[in-house]
C-alpha atoms as a PDB file:
ATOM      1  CA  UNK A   1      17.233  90.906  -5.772  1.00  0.00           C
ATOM      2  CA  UNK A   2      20.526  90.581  -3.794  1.00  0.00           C
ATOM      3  CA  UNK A   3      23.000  87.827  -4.431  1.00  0.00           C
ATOM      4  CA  UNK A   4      21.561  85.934  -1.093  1.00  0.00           C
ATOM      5  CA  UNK A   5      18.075  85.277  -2.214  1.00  0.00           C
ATOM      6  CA  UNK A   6      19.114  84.218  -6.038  1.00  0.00           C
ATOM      7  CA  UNK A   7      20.873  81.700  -3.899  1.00  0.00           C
ATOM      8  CA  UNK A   8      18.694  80.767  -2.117  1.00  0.00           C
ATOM      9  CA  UNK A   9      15.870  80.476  -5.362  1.00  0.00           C
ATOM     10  CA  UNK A  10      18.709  78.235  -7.175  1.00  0.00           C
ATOM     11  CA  UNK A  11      19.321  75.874  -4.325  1.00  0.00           C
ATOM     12  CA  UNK A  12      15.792  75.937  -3.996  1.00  0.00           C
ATOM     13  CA  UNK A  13      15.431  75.120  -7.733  1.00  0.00           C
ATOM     14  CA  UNK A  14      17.879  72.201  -7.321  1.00  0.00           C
ATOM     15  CA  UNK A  15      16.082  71.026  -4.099  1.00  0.00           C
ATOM     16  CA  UNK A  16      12.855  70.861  -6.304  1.00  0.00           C
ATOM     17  CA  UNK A  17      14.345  69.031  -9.259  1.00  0.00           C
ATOM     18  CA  UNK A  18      16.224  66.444  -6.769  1.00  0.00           C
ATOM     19  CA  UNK A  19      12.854  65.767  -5.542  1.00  0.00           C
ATOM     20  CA  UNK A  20      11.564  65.379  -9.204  1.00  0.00           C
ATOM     21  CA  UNK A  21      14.312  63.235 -10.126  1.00  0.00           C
ATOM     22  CA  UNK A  22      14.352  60.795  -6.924  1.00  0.00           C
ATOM     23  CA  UNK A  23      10.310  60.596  -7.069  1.00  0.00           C
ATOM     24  CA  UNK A  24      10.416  59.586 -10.820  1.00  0.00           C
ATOM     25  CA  UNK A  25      13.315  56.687  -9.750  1.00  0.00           C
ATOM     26  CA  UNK A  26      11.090  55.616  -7.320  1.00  0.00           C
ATOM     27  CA  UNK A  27       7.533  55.842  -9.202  1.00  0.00           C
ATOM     28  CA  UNK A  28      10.126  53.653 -12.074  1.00  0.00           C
ATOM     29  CA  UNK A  29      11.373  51.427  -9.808  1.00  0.00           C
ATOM     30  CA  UNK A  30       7.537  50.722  -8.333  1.00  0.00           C
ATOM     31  CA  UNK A  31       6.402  50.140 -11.927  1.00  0.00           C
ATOM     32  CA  UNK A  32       9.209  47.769 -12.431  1.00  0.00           C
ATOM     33  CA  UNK A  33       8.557  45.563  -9.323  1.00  0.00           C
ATOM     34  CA  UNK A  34       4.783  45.525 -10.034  1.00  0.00           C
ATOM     35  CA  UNK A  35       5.620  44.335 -13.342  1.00  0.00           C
ATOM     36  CA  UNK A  36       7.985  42.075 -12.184  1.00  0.00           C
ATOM     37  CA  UNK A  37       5.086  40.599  -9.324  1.00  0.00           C
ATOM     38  CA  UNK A  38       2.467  40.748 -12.257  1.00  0.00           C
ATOM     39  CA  UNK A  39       4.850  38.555 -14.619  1.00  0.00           C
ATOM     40  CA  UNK A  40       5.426  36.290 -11.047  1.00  0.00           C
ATOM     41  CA  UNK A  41       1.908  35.421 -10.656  1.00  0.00           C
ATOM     42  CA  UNK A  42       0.952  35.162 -14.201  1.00  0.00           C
ATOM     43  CA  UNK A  43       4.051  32.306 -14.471  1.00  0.00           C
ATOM     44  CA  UNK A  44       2.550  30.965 -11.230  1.00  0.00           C
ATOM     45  CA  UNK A  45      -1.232  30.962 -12.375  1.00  0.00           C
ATOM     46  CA  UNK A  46       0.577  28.906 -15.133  1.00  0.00           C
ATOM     47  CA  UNK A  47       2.597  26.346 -13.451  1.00  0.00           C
ATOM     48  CA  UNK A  48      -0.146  25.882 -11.292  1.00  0.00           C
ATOM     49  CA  UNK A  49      -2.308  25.678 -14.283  1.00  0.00           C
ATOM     50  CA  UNK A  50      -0.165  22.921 -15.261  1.00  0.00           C
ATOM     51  CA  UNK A  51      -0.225  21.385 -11.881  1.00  0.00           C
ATOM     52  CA  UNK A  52      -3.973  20.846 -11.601  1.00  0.00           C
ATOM     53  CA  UNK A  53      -3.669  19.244 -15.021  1.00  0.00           C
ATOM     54  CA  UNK A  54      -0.858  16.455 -14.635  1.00  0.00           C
ATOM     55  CA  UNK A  55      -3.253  15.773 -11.227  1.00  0.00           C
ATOM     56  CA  UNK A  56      -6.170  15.343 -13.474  1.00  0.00           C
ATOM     57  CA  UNK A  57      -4.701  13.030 -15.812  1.00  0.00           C
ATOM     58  CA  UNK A  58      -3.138  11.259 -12.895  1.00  0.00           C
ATOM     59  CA  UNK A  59      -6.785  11.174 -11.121  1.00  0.00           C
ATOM     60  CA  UNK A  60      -8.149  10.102 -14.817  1.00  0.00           C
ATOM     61  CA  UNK A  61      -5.114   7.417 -14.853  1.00  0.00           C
ATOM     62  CA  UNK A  62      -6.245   6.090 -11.341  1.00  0.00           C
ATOM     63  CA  UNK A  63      -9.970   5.823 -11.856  1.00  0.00           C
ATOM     64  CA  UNK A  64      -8.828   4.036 -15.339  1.00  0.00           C
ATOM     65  CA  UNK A  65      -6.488   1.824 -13.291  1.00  0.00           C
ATOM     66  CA  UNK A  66      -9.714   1.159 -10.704  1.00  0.00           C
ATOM     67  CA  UNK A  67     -12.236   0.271 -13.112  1.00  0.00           C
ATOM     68  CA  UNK A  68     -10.068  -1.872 -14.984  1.00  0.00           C
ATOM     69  CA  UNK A  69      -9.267  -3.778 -11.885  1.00  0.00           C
ATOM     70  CA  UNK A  70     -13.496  -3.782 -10.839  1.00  0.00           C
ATOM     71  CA  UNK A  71     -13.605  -5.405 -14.478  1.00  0.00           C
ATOM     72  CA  UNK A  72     -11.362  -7.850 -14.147  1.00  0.00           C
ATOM     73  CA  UNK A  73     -12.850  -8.832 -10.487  1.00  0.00           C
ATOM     74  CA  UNK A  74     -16.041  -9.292 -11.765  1.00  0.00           C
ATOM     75  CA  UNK A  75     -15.405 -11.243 -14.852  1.00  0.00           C
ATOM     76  CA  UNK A  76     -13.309 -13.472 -12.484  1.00  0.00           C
ATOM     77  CA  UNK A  77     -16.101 -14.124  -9.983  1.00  0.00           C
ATOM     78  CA  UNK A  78     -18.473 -14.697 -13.045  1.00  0.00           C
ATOM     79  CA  UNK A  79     -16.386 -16.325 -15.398  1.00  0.00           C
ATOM     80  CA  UNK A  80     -13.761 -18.605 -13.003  1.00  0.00           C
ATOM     81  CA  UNK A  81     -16.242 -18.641 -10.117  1.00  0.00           C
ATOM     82  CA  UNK A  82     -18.380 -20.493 -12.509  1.00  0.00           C
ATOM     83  CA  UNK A  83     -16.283 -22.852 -13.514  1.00  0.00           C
ATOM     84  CA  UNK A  84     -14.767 -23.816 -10.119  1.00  0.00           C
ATOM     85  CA  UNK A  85     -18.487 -24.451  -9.342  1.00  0.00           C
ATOM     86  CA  UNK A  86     -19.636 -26.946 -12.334  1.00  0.00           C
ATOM     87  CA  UNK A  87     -16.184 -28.353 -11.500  1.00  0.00           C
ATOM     88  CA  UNK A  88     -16.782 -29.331  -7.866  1.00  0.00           C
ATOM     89  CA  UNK A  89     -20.566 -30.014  -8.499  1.00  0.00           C
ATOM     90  CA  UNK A  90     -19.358 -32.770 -11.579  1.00  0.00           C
ATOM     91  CA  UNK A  91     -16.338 -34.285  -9.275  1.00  0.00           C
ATOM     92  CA  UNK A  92     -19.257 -34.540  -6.368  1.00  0.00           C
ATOM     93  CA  UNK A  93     -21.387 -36.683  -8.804  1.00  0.00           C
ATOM     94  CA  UNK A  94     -19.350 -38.733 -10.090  1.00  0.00           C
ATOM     95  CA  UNK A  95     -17.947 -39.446  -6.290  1.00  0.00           C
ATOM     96  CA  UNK A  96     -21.143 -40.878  -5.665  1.00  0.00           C
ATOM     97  CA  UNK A  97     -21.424 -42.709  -8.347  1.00  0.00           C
ATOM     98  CA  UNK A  98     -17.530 -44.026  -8.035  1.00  0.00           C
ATOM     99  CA  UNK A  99     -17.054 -47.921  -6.503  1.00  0.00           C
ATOM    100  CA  UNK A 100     -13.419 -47.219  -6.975  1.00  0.00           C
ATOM    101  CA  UNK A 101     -11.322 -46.581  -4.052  1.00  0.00           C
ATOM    102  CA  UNK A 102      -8.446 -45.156  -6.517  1.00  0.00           C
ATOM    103  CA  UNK A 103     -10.860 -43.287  -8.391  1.00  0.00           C
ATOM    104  CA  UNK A 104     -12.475 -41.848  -5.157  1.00  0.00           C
ATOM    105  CA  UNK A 105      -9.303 -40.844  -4.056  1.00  0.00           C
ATOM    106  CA  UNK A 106      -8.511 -39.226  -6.859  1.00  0.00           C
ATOM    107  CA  UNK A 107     -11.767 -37.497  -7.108  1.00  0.00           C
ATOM    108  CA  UNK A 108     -11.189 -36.412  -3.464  1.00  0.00           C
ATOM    109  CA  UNK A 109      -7.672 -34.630  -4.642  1.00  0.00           C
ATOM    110  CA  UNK A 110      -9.716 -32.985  -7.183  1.00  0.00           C
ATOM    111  CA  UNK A 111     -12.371 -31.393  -4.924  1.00  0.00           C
ATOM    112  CA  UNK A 112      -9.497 -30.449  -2.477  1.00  0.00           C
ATOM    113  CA  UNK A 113      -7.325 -28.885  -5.484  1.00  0.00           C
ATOM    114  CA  UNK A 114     -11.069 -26.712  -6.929  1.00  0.00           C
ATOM    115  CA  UNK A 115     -11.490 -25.756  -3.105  1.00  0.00           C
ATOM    116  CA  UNK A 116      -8.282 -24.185  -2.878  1.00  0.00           C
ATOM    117  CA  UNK A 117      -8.538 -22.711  -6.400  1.00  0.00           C
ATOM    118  CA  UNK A 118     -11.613 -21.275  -5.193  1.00  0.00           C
ATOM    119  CA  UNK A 119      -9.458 -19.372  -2.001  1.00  0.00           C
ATOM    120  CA  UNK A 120      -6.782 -18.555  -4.061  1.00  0.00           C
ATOM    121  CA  UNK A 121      -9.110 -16.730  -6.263  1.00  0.00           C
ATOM    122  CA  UNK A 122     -11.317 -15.271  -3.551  1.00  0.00           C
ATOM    123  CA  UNK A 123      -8.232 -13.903  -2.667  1.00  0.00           C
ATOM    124  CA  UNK A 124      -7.082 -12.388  -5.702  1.00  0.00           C
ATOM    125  CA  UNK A 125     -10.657 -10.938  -6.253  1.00  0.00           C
ATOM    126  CA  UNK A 126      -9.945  -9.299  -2.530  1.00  0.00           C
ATOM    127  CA  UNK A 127      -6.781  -7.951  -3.764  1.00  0.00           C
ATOM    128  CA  UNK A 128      -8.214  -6.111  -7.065  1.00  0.00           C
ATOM    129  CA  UNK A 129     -10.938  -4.801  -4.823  1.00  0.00           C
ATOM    130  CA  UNK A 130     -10.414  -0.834  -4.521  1.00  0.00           C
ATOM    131  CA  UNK A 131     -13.145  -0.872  -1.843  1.00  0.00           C
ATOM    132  CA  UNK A 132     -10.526  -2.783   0.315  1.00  0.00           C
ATOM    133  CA  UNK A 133      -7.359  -0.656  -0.002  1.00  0.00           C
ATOM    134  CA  UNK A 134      -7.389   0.786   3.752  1.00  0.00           C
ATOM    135  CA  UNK A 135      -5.241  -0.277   6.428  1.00  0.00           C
ATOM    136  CA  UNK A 136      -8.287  -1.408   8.106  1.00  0.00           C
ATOM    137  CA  UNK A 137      -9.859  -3.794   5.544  1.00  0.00           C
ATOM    138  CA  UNK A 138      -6.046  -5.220   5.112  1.00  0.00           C
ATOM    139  CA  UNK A 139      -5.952  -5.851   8.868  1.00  0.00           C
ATOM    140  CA  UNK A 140      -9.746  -7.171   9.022  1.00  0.00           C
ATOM    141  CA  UNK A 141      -8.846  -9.510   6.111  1.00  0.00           C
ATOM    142  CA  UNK A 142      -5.328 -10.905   7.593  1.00  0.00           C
ATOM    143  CA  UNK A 143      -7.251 -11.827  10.797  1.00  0.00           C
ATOM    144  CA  UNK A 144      -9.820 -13.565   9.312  1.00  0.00           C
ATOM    145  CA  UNK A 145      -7.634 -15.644   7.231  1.00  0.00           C
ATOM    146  CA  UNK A 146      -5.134 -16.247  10.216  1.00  0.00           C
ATOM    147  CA  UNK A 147      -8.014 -17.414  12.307  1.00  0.00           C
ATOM    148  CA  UNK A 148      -9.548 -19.473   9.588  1.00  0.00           C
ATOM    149  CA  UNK A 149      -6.639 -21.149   8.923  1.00  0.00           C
ATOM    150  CA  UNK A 150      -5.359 -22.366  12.082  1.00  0.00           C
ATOM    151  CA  UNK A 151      -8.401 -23.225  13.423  1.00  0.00           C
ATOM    152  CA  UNK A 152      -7.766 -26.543  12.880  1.00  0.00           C
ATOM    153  CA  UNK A 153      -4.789 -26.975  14.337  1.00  0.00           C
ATOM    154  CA  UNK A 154      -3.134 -27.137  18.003  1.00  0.00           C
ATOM    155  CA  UNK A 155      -1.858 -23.762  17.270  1.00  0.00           C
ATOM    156  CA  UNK A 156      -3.443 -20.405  19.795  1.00  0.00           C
ATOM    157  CA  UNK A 157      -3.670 -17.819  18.022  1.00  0.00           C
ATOM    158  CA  UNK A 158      -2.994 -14.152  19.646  1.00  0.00           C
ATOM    159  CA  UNK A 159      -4.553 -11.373  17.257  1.00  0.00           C
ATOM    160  CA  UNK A 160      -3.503  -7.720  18.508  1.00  0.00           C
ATOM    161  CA  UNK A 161      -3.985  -4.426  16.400  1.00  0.00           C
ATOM    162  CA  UNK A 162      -3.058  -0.514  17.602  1.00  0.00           C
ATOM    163  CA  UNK A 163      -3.974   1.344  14.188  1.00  0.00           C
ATOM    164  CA  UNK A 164      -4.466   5.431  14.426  1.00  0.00           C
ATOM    165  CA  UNK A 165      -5.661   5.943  11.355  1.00  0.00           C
ATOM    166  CA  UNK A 166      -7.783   2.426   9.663  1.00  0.00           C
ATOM    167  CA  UNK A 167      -8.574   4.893   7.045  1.00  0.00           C
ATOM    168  CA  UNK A 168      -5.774   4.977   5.744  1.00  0.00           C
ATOM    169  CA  UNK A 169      -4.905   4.395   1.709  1.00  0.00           C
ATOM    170  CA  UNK A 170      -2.417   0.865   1.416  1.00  0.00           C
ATOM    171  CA  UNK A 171      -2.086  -0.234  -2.349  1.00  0.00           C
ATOM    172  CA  UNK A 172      -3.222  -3.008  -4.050  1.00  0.00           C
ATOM    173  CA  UNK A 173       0.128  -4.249  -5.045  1.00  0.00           C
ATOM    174  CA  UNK A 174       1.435  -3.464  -1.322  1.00  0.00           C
ATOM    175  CA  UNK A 175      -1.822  -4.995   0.274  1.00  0.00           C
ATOM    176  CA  UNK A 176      -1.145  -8.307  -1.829  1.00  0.00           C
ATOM    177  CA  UNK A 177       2.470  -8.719  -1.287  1.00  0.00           C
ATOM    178  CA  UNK A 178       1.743  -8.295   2.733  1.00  0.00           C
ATOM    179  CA  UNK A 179      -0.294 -10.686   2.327  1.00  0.00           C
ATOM    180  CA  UNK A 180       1.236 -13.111   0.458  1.00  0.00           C
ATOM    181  CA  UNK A 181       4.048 -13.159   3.402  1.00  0.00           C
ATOM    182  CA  UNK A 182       1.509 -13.531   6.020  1.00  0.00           C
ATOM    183  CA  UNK A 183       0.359 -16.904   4.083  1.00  0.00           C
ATOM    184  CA  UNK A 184       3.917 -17.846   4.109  1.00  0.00           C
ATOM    185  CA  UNK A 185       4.617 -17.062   7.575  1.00  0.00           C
ATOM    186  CA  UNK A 186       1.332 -19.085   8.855  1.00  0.00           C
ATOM    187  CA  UNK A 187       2.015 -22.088   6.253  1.00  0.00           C
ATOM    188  CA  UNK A 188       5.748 -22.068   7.705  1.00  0.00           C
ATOM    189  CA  UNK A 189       4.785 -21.858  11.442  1.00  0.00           C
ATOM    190  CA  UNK A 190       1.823 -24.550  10.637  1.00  0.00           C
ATOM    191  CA  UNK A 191       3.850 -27.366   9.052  1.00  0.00           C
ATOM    192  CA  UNK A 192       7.644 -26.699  10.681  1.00  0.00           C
ATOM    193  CA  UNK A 193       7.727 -24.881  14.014  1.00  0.00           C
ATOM    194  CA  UNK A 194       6.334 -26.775  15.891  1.00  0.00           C
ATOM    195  CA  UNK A 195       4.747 -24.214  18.664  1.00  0.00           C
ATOM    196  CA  UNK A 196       1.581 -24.248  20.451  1.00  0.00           C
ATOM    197  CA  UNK A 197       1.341 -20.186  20.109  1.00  0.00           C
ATOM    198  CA  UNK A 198       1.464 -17.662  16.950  1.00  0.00           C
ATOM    199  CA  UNK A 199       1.159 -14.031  17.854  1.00  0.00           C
ATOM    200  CA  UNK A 200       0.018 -11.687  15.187  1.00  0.00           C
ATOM    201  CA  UNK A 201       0.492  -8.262  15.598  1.00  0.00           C
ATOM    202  CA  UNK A 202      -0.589  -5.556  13.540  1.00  0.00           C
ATOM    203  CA  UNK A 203       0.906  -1.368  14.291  1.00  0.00           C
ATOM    204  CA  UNK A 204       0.936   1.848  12.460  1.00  0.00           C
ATOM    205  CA  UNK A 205       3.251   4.482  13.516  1.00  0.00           C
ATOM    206  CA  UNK A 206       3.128   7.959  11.300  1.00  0.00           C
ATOM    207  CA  UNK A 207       3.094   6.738   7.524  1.00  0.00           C
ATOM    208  CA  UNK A 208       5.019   3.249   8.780  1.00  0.00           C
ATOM    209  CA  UNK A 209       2.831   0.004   8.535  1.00  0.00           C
ATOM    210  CA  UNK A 210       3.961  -2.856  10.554  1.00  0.00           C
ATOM    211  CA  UNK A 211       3.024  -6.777  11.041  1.00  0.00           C
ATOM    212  CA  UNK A 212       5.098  -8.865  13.487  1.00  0.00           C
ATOM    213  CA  UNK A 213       4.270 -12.801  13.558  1.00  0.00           C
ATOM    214  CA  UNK A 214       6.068 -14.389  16.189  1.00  0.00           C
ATOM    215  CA  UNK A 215       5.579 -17.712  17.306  1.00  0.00           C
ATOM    216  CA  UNK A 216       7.619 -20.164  20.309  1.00  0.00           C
ATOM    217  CA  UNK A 217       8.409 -22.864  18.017  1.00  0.00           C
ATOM    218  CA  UNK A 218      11.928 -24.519  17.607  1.00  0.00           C
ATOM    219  CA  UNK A 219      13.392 -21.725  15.641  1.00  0.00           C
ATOM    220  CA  UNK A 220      15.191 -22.016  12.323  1.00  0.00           C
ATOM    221  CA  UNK A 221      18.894 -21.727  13.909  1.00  0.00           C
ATOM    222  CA  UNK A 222      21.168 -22.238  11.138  1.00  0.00           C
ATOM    223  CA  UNK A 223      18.569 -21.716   8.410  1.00  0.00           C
ATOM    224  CA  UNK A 224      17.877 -18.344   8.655  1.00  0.00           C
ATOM    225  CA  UNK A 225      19.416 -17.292   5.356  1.00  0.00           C
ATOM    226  CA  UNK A 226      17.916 -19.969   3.578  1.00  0.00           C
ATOM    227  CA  UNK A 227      14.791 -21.422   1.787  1.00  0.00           C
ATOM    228  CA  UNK A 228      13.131 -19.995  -1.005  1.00  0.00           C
ATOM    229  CA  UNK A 229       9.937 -19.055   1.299  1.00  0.00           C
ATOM    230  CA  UNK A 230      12.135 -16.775   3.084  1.00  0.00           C
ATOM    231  CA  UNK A 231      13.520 -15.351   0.395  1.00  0.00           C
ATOM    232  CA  UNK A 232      10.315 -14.757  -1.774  1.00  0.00           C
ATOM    233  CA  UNK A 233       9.113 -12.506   1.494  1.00  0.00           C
ATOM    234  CA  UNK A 234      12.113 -10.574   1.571  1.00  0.00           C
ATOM    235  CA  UNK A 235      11.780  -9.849  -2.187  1.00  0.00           C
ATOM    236  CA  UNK A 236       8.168  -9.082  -2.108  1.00  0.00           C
ATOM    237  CA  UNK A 237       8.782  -6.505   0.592  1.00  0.00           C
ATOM    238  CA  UNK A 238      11.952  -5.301  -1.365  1.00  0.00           C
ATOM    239  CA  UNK A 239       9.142  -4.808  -4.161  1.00  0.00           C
ATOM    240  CA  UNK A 240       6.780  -2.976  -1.951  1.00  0.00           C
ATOM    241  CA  UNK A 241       9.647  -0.861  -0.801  1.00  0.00           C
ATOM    242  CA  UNK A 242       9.289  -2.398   2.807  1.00  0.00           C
ATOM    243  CA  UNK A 243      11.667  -4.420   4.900  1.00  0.00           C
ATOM    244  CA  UNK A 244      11.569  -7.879   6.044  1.00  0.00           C
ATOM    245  CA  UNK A 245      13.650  -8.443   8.950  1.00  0.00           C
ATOM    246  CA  UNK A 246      13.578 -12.305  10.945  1.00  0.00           C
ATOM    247  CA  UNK A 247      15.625 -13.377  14.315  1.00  0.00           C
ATOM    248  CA  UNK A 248      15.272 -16.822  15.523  1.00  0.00           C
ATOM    249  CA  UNK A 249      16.428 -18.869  18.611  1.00  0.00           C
ATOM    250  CA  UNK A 250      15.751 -22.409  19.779  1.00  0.00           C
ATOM    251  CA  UNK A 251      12.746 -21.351  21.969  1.00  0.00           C
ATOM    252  CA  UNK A 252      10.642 -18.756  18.769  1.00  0.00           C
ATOM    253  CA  UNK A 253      11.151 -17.414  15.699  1.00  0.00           C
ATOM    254  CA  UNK A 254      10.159 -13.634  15.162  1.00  0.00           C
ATOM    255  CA  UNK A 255       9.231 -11.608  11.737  1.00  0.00           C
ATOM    256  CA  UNK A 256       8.865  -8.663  11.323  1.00  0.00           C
ATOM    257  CA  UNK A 257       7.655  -6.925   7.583  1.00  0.00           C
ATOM    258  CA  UNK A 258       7.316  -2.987   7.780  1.00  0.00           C
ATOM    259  CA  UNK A 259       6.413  -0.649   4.817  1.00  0.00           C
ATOM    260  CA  UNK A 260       5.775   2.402   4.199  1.00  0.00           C
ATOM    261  CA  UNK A 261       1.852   3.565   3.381  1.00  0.00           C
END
């Protein structure tokens, strides 16, 4: 063997053992990442693990939270419903039975302070209702109130609604607080605006839910910023994490109450 071929068998040799060496860095460096991407997903079947059960104890909170508020709904419509009931039926007998006119009149303040009891807690009882916490049911409810309300008065009512999605989830404590300003807003434009028109106006845009009242009354130049009324609404939507935003000129007043759903 001459001097060229034991080169060329050592360079060979090296050639082979380079190839050795790289392929075990590589077949190392493959075990390593596949380790690595095992450990990944096993920490990921974990956190997910732990995921799926904050949701179920947050699922197991909520159906808690709903049944609670079903219990308390139906102990209030059997219980105070009741009672509101015997109450008017005793203050109707004894009106009949009254010669009085002082006592009839008070009698009459007593049947007029159980029938309002009775709203106020038909209302609450629609506010602890889950079966009512969709956009539509809030905007089905509002209406009905609105027209029931001004019915009897010189006011025209204007009812308009554009709502893509009436399916969508509003909650209890932002459902009541809406509607609590809505009451405001309609007690307000009933007993000081005086304007023959009230448009109510109901819009959702993306995840933003929004009810403008506007009305052509005398306005409230100059008493804008004031009023406890007006300041109630702003906190309520404060507490809903809403706005409550009101412009008013001698010829209308406007408000506006948006939230997010």
């Amino acid at each position: 063997m001459n001097m060229i071929d034991e080169i060329k068998i050592t360079y060979l040799m090296i050639t082979i053992v380079m190839l050795l060496f790289v392929s075990f860095i590589i077949f190392v460096v493959l075990i390593y990442n596949r380790k690595r991407l095992l450990d990944l997903k096993k920490k990921q079947l974990k956190e997910s693990e732990y995921q799926n059960q904050l949701l179920q104890k947050e699922l197991e909170k909520q159906k808690s939270i709903e049944l609670e508020r079903e219990r308390i709904s139906h102990d209030m419509h059997d219980d105070l419903g009741a009672g509101i009931s015997a109450l008017k039926l005793q203050a109707e007998f004894l009106k009949q039975k009254a010669d009085d006119e002082d006592l009839v009149s008070d009698i009459n303040e007593l049947l007029k302070t159980s029938e309002e009891m009775n709203i106020s807690m038909r209302e609450m009882l629609w506010s602890l209702n889950s079966a009512n916490d969709t956009v539509a049911d809030f905007v089905i409810y509002a209406k009905m109130y609105s027209e029931n309300f001004l019915k009897k008065s010189s006011i025209r009512l204007i009812l308009e609604h554009n709502i893509s999605h009436s399916d969508t989830a509003i909650s209890a404590e932002v459902r009541r607080n809406m509607f609590l300003c809505l009451k405001e807003v309609l007690n307000n434009a009933y007993k000081h605006s005086q304007a023959d028109k009230l448009n109510i106006s109901f819009n959702q845009k993306g995840a933003s839910f929004i009810m403008r009242v506007s009305d052509n009354g005398k306005g409230l130049v100059g008493e804008v910023n004031q009023g406890n009324g007006l300041k109630n609404m702003n906190r309520r939507m404060k507490e809903s994490g809403g706005t409550f935003e009101i412009s008013s000129t001698s010829s209308g007043t406007c408000q506006v109450f948006k939230v997010n759903i």
